[in-house]
N, C-alpha and C. Protein backbone atom coordinates (compact mmCIF):
# COMPACT_ATOMS: atom_id res chain seq x y z
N UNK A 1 204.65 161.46 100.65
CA UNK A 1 206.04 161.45 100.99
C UNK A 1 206.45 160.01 101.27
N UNK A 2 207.56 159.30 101.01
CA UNK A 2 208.61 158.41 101.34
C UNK A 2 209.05 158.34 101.89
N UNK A 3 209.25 157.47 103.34
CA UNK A 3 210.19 157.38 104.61
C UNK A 3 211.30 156.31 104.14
N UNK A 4 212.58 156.02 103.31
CA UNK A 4 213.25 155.08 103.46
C UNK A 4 214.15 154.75 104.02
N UNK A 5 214.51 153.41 104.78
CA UNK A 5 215.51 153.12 106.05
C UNK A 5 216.77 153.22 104.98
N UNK A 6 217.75 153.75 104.68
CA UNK A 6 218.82 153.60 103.61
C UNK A 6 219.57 152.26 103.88
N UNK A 7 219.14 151.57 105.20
CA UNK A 7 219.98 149.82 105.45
C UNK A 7 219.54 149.16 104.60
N UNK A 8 218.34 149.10 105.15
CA UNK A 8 217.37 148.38 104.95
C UNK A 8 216.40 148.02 103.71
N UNK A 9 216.67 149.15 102.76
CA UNK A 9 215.24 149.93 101.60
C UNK A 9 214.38 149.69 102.40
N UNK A 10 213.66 149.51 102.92
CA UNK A 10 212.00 149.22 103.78
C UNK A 10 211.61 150.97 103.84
N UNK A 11 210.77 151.23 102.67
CA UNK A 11 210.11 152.24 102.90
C UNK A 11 208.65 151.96 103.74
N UNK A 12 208.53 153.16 103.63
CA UNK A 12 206.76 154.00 104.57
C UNK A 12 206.61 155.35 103.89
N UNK A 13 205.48 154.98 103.71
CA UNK A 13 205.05 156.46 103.22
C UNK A 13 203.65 156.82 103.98
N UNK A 14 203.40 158.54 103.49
CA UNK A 14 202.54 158.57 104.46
C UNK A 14 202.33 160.27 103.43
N UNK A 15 201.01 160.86 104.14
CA UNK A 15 200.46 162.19 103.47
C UNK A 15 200.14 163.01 104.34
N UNK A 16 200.88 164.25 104.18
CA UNK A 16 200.54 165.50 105.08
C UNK A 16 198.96 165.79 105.18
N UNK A 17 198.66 166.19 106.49
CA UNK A 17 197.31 167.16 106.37
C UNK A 17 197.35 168.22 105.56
N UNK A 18 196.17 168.67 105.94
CA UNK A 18 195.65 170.43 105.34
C UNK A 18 196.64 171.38 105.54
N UNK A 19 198.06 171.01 107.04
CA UNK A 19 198.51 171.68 107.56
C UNK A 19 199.99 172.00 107.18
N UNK A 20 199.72 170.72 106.41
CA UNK A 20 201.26 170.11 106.31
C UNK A 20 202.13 169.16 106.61
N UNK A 21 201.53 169.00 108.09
CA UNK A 21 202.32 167.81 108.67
C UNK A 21 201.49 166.16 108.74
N UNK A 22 202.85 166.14 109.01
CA UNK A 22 202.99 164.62 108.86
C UNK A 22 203.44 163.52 109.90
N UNK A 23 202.83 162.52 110.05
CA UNK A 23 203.78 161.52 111.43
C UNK A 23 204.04 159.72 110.60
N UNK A 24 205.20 159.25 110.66
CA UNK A 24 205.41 158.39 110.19
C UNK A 24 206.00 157.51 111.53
N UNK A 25 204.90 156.53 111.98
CA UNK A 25 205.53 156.04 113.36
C UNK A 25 205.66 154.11 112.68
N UNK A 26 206.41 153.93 114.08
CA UNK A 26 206.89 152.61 114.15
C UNK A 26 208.44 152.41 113.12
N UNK A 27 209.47 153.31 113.22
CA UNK A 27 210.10 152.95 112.31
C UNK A 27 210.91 152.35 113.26
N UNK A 28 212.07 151.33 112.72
CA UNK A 28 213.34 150.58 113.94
C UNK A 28 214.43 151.93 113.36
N UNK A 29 215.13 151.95 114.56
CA UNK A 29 216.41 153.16 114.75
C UNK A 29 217.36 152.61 113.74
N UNK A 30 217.48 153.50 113.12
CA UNK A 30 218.71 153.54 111.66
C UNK A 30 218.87 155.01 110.96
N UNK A 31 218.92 155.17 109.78
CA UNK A 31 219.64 155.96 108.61
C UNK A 31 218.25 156.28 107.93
N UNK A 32 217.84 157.25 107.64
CA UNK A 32 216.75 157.47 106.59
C UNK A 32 217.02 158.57 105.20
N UNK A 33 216.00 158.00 104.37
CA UNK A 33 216.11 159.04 103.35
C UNK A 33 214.56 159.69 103.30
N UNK A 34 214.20 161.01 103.42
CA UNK A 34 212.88 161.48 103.22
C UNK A 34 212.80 162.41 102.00
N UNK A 35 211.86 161.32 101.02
CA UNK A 35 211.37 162.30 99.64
C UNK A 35 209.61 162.83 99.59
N UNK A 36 209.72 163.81 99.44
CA UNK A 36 208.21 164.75 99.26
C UNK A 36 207.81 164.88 97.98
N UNK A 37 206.93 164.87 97.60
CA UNK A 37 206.59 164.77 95.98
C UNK A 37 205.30 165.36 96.08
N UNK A 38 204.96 166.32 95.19
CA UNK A 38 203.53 166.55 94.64
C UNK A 38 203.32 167.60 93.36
N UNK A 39 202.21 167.48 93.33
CA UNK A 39 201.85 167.80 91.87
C UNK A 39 202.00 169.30 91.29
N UNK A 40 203.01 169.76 90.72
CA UNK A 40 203.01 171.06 90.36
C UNK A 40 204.62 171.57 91.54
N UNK A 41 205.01 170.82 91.97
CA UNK A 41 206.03 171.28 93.03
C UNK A 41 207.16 170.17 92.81
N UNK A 42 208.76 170.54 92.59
CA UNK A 42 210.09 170.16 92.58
C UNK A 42 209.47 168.68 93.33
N UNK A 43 210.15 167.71 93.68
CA UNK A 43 210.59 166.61 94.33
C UNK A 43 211.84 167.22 95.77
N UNK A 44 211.67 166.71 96.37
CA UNK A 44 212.77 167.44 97.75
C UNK A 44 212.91 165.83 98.21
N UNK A 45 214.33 165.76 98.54
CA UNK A 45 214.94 164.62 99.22
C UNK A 45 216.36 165.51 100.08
N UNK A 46 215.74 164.32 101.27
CA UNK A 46 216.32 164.85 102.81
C UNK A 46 217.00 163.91 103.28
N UNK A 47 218.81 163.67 102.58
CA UNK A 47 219.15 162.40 103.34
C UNK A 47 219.90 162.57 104.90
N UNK A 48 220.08 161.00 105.51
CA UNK A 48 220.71 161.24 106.34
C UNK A 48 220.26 161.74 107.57
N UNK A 49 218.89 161.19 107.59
CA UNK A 49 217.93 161.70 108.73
C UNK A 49 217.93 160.78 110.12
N UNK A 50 218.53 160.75 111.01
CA UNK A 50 219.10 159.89 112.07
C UNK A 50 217.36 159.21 113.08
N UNK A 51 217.02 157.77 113.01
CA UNK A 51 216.07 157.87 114.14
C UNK A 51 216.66 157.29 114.70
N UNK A 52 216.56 157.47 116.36
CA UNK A 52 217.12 156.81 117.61
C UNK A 52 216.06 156.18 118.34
N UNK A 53 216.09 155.67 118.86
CA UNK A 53 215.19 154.70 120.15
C UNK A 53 214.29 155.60 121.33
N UNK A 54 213.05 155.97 121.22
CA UNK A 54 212.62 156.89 122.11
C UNK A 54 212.43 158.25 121.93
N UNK A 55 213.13 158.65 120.59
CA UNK A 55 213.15 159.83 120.39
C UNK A 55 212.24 160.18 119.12
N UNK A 56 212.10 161.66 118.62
CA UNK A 56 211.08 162.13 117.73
C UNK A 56 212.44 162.93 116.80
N UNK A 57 212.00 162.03 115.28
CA UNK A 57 212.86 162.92 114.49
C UNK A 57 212.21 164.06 114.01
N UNK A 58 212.24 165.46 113.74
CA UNK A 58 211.88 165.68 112.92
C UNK A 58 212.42 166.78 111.58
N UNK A 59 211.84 166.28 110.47
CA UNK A 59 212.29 166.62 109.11
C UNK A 59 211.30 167.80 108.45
N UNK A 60 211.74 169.07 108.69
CA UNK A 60 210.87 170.16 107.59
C UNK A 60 211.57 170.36 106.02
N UNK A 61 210.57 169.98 105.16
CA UNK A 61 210.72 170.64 104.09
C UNK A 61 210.08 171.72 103.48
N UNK A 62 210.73 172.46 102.85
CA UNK A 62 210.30 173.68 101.94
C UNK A 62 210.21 173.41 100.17
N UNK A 63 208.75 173.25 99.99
CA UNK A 63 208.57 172.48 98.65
C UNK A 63 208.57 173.54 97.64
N UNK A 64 209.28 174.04 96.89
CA UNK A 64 209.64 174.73 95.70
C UNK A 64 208.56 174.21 94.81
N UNK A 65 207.94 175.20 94.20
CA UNK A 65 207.25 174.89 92.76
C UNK A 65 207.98 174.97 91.90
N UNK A 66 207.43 173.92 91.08
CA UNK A 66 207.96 173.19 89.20
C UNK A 66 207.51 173.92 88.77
N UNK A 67 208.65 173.50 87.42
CA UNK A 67 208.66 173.88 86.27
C UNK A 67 206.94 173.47 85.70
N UNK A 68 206.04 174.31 84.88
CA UNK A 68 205.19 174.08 84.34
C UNK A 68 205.67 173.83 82.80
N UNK A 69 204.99 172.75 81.87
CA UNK A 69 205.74 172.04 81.14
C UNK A 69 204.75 171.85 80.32
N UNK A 70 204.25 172.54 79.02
CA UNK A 70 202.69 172.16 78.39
C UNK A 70 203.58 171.65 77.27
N UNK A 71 202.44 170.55 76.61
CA UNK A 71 203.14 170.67 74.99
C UNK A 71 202.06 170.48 74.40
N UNK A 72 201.95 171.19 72.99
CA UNK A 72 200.33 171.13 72.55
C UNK A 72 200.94 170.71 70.94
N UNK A 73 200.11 169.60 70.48
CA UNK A 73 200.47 168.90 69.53
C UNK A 73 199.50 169.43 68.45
N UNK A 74 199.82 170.03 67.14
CA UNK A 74 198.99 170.64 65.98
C UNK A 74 199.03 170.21 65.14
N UNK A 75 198.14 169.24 64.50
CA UNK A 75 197.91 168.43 63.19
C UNK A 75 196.54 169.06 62.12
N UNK A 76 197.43 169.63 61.42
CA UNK A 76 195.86 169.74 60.27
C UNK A 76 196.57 169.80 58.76
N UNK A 77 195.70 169.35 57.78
CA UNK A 77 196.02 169.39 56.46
C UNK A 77 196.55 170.44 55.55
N UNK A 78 196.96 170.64 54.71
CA UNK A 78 197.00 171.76 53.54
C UNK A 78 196.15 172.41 53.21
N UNK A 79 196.26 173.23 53.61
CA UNK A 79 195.10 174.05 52.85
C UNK A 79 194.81 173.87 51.18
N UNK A 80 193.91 174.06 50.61
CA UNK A 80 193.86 173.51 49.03
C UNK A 80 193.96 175.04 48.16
N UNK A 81 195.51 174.90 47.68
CA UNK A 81 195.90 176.11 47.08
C UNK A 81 196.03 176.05 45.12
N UNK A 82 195.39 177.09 44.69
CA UNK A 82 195.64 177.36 43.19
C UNK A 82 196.91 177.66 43.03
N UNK A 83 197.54 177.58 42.57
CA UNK A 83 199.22 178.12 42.18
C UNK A 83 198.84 178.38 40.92
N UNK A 84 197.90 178.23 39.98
CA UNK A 84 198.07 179.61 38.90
C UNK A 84 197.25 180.81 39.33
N UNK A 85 196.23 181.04 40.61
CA UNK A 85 195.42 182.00 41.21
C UNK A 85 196.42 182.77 42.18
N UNK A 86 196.79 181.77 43.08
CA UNK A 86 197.03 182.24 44.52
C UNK A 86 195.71 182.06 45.52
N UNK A 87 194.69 180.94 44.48
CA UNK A 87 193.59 180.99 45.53
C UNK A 87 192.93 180.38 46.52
N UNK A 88 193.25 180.52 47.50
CA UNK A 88 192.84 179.29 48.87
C UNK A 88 191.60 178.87 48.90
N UNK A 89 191.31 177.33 48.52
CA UNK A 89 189.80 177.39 49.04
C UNK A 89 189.79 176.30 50.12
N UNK A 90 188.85 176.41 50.67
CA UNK A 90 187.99 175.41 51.60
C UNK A 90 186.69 174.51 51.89
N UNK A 91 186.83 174.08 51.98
CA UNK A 91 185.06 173.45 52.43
C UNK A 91 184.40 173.60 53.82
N UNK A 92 183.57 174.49 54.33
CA UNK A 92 183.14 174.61 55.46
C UNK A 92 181.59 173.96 55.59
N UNK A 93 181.78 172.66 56.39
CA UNK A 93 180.48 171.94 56.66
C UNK A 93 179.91 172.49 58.13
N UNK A 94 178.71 172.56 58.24
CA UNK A 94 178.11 172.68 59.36
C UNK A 94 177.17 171.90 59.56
N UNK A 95 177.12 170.87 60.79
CA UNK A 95 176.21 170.44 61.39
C UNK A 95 175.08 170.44 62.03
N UNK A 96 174.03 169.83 61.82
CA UNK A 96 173.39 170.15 62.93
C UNK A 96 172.18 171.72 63.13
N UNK A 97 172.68 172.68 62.50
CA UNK A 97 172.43 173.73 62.44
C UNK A 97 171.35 173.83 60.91
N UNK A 98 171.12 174.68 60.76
CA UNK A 98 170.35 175.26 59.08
C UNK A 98 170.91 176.74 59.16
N UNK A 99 171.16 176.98 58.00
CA UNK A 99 171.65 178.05 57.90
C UNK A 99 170.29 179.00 57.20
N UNK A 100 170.50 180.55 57.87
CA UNK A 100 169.20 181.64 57.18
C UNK A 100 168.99 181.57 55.53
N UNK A 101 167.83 181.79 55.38
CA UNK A 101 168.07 181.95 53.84
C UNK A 101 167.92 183.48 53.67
N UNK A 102 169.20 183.73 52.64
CA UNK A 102 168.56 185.37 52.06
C UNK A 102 168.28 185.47 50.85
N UNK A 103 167.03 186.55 50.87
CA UNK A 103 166.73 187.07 49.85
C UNK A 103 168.13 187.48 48.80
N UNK A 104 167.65 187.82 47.39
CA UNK A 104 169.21 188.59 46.71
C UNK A 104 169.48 189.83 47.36
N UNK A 105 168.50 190.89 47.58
CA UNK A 105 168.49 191.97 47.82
C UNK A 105 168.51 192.19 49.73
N UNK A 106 168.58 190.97 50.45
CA UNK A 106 169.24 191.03 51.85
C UNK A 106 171.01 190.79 51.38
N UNK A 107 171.00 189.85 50.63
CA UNK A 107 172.50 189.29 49.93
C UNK A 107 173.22 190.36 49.74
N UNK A 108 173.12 191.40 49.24
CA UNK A 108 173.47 192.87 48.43
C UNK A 108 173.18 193.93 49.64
N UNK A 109 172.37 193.52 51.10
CA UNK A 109 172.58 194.99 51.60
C UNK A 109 174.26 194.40 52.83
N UNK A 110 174.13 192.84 52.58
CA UNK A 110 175.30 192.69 53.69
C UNK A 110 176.86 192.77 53.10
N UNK A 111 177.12 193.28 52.04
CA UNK A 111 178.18 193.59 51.38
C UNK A 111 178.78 195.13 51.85
């Protein structure tokens, strides 16, 4: 989160506990703006937050969850098409691996 004096800009920032809260000390008495930010949750800004001399401000926010926002980028080639067939072929390489050998007559019972 962001503590800013709105006179001044002179921010402070600072990070909630486990609990939530938060203490942002030593500020001089003025005008503030308080922004909350985190990951997966809206941005919240709290202006107009008064500190006085001696006293304890304090600012609760209620952090709304964001918008979730994927974008998945898909690049692949043409497939390699006959246009006097209609017939798609491919090349499938495998690495790394050996492939079984079959007999003709294992060939002919997996049909």
């Amino acid at each position: 989160m962001t503590v800013t004096n709105t006179g001044t800009q002179t921010a402070s920032h600072a990070t909630t506990n486990q609990a939530g809260e938060y203490s942002v000390g030593q500020l001089i008495p003025g005008t503030y703006a308080v922004k909350t930010e985190a990951t997966g949750f809206q941005s919240e800004l709290v202006n107009d937050v008064k500190v006085n001399v001696g006293s304890i401000s304090t600012v609760n926010v209620t952090m709304q969850v964001g918008q979730v926002t994927q974008q998945v980028e898909v690049t692949a080639a043409a497939p390699v098409l006959d246009t006097a067939t209609a017939t798609v072929g491919t090349v499938v390489g495998i690495t790394g691996q050996s492939l079984p050998a079959f007999s003709v007559s294992q060939a002919g019972a997996l049909r």
